[in-house]
Protein backbone atom coordinates (compact mmCIF):
# COMPACT_ATOMS: atom_id res chain seq x y z
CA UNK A 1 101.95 114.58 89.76
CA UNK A 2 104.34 112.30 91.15
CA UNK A 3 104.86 111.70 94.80
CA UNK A 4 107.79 112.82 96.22
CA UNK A 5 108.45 109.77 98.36
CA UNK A 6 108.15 106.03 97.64
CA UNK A 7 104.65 105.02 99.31
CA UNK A 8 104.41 102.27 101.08
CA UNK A 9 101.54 99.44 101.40
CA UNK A 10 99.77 98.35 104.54
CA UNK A 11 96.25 97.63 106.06
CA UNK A 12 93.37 100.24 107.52
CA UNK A 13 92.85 99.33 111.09
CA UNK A 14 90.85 102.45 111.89
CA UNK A 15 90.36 106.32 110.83
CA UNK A 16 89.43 108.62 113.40
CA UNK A 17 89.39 112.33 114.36
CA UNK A 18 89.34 113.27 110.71
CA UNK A 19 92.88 114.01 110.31
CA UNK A 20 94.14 110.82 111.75
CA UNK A 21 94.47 107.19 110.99
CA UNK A 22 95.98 104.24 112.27
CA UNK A 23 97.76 101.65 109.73
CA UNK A 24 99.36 98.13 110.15
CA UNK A 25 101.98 97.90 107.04
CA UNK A 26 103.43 94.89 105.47
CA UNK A 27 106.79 94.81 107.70
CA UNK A 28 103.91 94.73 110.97
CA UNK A 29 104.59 97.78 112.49
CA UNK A 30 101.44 99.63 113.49
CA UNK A 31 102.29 102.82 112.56
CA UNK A 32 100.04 106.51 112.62
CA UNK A 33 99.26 108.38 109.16
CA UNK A 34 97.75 111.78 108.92
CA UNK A 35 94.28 111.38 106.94
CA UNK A 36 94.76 114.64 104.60
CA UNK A 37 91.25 114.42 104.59
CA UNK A 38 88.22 116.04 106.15
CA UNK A 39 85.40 114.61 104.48
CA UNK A 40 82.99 111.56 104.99
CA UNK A 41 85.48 109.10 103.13
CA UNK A 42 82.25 106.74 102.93
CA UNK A 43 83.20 103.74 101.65
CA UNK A 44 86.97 104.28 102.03
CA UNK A 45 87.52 103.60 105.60
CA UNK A 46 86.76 100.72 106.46
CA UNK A 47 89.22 98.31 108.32
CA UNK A 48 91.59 96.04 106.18
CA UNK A 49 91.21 98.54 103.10
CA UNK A 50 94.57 98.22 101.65
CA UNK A 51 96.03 101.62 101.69
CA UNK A 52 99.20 103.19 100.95
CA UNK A 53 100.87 105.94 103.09
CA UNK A 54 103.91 108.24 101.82
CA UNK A 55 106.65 108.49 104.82
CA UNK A 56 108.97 111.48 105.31
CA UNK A 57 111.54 112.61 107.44
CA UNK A 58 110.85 116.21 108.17
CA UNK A 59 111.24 117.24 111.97
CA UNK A 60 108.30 119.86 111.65
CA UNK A 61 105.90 117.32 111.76
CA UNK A 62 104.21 115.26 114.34
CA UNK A 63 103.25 112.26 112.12
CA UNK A 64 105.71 110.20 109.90
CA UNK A 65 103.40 108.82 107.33
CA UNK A 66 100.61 110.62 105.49
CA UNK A 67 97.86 108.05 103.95
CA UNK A 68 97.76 108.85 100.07
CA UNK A 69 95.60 106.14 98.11
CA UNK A 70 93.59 103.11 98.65
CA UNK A 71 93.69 100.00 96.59
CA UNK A 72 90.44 98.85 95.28
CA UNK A 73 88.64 95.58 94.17
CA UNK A 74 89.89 94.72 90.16
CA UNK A 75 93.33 96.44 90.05
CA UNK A 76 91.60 99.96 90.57
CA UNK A 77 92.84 103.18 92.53
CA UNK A 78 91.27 105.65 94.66
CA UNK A 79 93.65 108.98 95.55
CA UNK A 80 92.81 109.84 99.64
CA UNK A 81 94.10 113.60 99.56
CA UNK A 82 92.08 116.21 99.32
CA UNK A 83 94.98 118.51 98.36
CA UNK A 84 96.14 116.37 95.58
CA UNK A 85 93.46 117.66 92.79
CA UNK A 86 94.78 121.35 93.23
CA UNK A 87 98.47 120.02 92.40
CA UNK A 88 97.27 117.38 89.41
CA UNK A 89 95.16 120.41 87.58
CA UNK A 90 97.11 123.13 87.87
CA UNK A 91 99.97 120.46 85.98
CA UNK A 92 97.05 119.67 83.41
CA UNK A 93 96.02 123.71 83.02
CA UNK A 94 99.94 124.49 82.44
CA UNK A 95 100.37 121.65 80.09
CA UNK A 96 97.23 122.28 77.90
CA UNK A 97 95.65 118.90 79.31
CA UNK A 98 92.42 120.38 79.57
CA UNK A 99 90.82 120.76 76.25
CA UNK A 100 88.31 123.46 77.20
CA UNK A 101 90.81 125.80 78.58
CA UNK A 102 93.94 124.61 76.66
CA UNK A 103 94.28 128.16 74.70
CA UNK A 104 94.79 130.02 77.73
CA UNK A 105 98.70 131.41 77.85
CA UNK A 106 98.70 132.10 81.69
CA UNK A 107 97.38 130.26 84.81
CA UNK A 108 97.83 131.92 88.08
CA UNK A 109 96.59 130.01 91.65
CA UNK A 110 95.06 131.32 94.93
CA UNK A 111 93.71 134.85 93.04
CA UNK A 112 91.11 136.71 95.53
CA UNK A 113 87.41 136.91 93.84
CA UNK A 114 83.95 137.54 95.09
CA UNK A 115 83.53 137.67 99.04
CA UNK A 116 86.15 136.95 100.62
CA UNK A 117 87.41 133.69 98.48
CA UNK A 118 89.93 132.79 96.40
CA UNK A 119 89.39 131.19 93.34
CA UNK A 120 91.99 128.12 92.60
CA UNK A 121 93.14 129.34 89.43
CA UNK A 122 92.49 132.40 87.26
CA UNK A 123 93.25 131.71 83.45
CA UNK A 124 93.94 134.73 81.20
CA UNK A 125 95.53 135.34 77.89
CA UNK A 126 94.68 138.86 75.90
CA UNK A 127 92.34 137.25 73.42
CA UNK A 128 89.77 135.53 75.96
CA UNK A 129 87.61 136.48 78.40
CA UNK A 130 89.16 135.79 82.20
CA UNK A 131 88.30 131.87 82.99
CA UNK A 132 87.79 131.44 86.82
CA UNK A 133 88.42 127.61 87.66
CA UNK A 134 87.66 125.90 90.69
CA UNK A 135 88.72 122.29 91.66
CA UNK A 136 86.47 119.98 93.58
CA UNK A 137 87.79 116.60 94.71
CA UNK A 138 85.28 113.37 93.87
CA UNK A 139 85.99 110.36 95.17
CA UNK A 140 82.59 108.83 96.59
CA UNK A 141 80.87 105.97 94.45
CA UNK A 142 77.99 103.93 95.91
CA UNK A 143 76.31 102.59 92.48
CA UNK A 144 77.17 101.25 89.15
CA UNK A 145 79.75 103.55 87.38
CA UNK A 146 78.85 106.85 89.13
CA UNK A 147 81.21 109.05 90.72
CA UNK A 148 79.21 111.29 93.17
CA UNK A 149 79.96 114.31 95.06
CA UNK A 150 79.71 115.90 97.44
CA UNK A 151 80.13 113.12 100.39
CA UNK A 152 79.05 115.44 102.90
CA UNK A 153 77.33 118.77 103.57
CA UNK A 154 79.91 121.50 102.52
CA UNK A 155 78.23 125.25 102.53
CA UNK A 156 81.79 126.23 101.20
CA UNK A 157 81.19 124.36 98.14
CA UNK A 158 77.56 125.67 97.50
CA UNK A 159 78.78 129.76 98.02
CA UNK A 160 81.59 128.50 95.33
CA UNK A 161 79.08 127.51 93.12
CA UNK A 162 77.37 131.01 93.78
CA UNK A 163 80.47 132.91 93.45
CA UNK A 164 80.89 131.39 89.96
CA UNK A 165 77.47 132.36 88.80
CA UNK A 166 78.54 136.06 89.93
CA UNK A 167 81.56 135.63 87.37
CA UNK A 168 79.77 134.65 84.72
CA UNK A 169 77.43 137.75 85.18
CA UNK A 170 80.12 139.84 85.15
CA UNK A 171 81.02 138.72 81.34
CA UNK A 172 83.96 135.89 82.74
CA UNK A 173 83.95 132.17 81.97
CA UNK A 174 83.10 130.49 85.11
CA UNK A 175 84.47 126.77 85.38
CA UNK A 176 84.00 123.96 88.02
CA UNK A 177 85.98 121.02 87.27
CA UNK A 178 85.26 118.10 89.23
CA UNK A 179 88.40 115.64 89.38
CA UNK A 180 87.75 112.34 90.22
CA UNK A 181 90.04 110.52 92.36
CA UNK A 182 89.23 106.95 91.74
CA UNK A 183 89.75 104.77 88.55
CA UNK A 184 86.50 102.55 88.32
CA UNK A 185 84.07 105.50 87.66
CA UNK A 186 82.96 106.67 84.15
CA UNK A 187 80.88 109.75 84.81
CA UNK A 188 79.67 112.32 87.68
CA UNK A 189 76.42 113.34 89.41
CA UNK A 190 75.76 115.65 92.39
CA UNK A 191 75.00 113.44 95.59
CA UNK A 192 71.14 115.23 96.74
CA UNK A 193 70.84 113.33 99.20
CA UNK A 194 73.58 113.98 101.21
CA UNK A 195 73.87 117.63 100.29
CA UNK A 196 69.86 119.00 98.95
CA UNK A 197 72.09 122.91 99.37
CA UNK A 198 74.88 121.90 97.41
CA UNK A 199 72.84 120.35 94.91
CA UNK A 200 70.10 123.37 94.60
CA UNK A 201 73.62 125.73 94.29
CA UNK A 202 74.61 123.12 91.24
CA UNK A 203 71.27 123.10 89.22
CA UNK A 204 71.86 127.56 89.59
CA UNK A 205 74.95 127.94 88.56
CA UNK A 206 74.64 125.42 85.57
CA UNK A 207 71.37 127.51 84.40
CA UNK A 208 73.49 130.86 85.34
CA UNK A 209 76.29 129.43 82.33
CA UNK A 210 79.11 128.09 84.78
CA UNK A 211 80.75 125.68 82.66
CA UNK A 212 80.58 121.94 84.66
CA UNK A 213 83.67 120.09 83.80
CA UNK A 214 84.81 116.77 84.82
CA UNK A 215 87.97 114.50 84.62
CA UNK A 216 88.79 111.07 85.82
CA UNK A 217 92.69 110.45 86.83
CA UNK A 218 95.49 107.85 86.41
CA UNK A 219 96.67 106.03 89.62
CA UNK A 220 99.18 104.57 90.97
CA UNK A 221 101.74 104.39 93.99
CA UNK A 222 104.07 106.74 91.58
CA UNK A 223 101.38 109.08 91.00
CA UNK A 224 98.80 110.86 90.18
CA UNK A 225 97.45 112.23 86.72
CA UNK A 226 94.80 113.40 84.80
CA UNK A 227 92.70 111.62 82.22
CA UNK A 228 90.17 111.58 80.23
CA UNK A 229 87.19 113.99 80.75
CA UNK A 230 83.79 112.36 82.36
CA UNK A 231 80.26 113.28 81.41
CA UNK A 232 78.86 115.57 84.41
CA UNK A 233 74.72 114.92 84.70
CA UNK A 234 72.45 117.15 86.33
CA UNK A 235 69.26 116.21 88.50
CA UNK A 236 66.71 115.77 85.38
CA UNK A 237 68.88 113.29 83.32
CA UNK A 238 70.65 116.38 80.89
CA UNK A 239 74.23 116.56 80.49
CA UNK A 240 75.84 119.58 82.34
C-alpha cells in the first residue's frame, strides 16, 4: 500500500484529544495532524518522536496533515494508522500474500455476520469452506522482541473474538490476523495486563478452532506492506 501523497518528516511536540496532534516539521512550521488513531499509542507519543505526516489539499477537511508513521531507534518503522492494516491485507488477501488463505478465488470487505458486526473480509471460492477474517492492528512493544496487543481495553475486540468462535461452530474457518505495524518485532502475544477480557476472549476462541494469524510489515515513507508471518503465543507458552 503506497501512500498517496509524499509524507513529510517533522518532530512530536504533543498528542492530545485522541484524534489530534501537534507537529513541528523540518521547514519549522508548527503545523496540526489528525492522529488516525484512538488507542493508547504507549510508547509512540512522546515529544520529539520523529514522525511523518501525509499533507493533502482536500477542502472537506479541517486538518491539512494526517500523522502516518514514526521513526524508530536503528533505522526501524512503526505505521500510526489504525485504518492502514484493513487497506495492506485486503492487497495481501487479493494477491495470494497470505499463505493460509492464498487458495481462496474471492475476497469481499465489510460483509454483515453475527450480531450486528461486520466481518473485514469474507473469503469464498466453491471448493472451501467460507473463511471469515478479521484484522487487528499491533503496534505496542514494551520488551525484547514482542509485539503486544491490545494497548488498551477494547470490548469490541473481545465480542470479535466471540463472534469468530460462533463461525467456526457453524462449520466456517474463523481467522484473526494480527498485523503488526512496526519493524523491530519478531513475534506476538496478547497484552493481559492491560486487557484480562480481551485476553480471556483470546485463550476461547483459540480452544473454539479460530485460526490466530500474524504478520509483520515493510515500512517506509512510500509505504506500507506486508511481510513475513510472526509466531502468535498464547498465555501458557504454546504457539497459537
Amino acid at each position: 500500500m503506497r501512500f498517496q501523497t509524499p509524507l513529510v518528516p517533522g518532530r512530536l511536540i504533543r498528542r492530545w484529544m485522541r484524534f489530534l496532534c501537534e507537529v513541528e516539521l523540518d521547514t519549522g512550521e508548527i503545523v496540526r495532524a489528525h492522529c488516525p488513531n484512538p488507542g493508547s499509542m504507549m510508547g509512540l507519543k512522546e515529544p520529539g518522536l520523529r514522525v511523518w505526516l501525509e499533507p493533502n489539499d482536500d477542502p472537506r477537511k479541517k486538518l491539512k496533515y494526517g500523522w502516518r508513521l514514526a521513526e524508530l531507534p536503528e533505522l526501524h518503522w512503526s505505521g500510526i494508522d489504525t485504518a492502514v492494516p484493513n487497506r495492506v491485507v485486503k492487497e495481501a488477501l487479493q494477491e495470494g500474500l497470505v499463505r493460509e488463505l492464498a487458495a481462496y478465488k474471492t475476497v469481499r470487505p465489510e460483509v454483515k455476520y453475527g450480531e450486528k458486526s461486520r466481518v473485514d473480509f469474507l473469503l469464498t471460492d466453491p471448493d472451501l469452506p467460507d473463511a471469515y477474517v478479521e484484522v487487528k492492528n499491533v503496534h505496542l512493544r514494551r520488551e525484547a522482541d514482542w509485539a503486544e496487543f491490545p494497548d488498551s481495553v477494547t470490548t469490541r475486540g473481545a465480542r470479535h473474538l466471540d463472534e469468530l468462535s460462533s463461525m467456526v461452530a457453524l462449520g466456517h474457518r474463523a481467522v484473526m490476523l494480527y498485523l503488526v505495524q512496526r519493524t523491530d518485532c519478531a513475534r506476538l502475544k496478547m497484552a493481559f495486563d492491560l486487557d484480562p477480557g480481551y485476553g480471556a476472549a483470546f485463550e476461547r476462541a483459540a480452544e473454539a478452532g479460530v485460526e490466530m494469524l500474524c504478520y509483520g510489515t515493510r515500512i517506509s515513507p512510500e509505504g506500507v506492506w506486508i511481510d513475513k508471518p510472526l509466531p502468535v503465543m498464547r498465555q501458557d507458552g504454546r504457539t497459537a
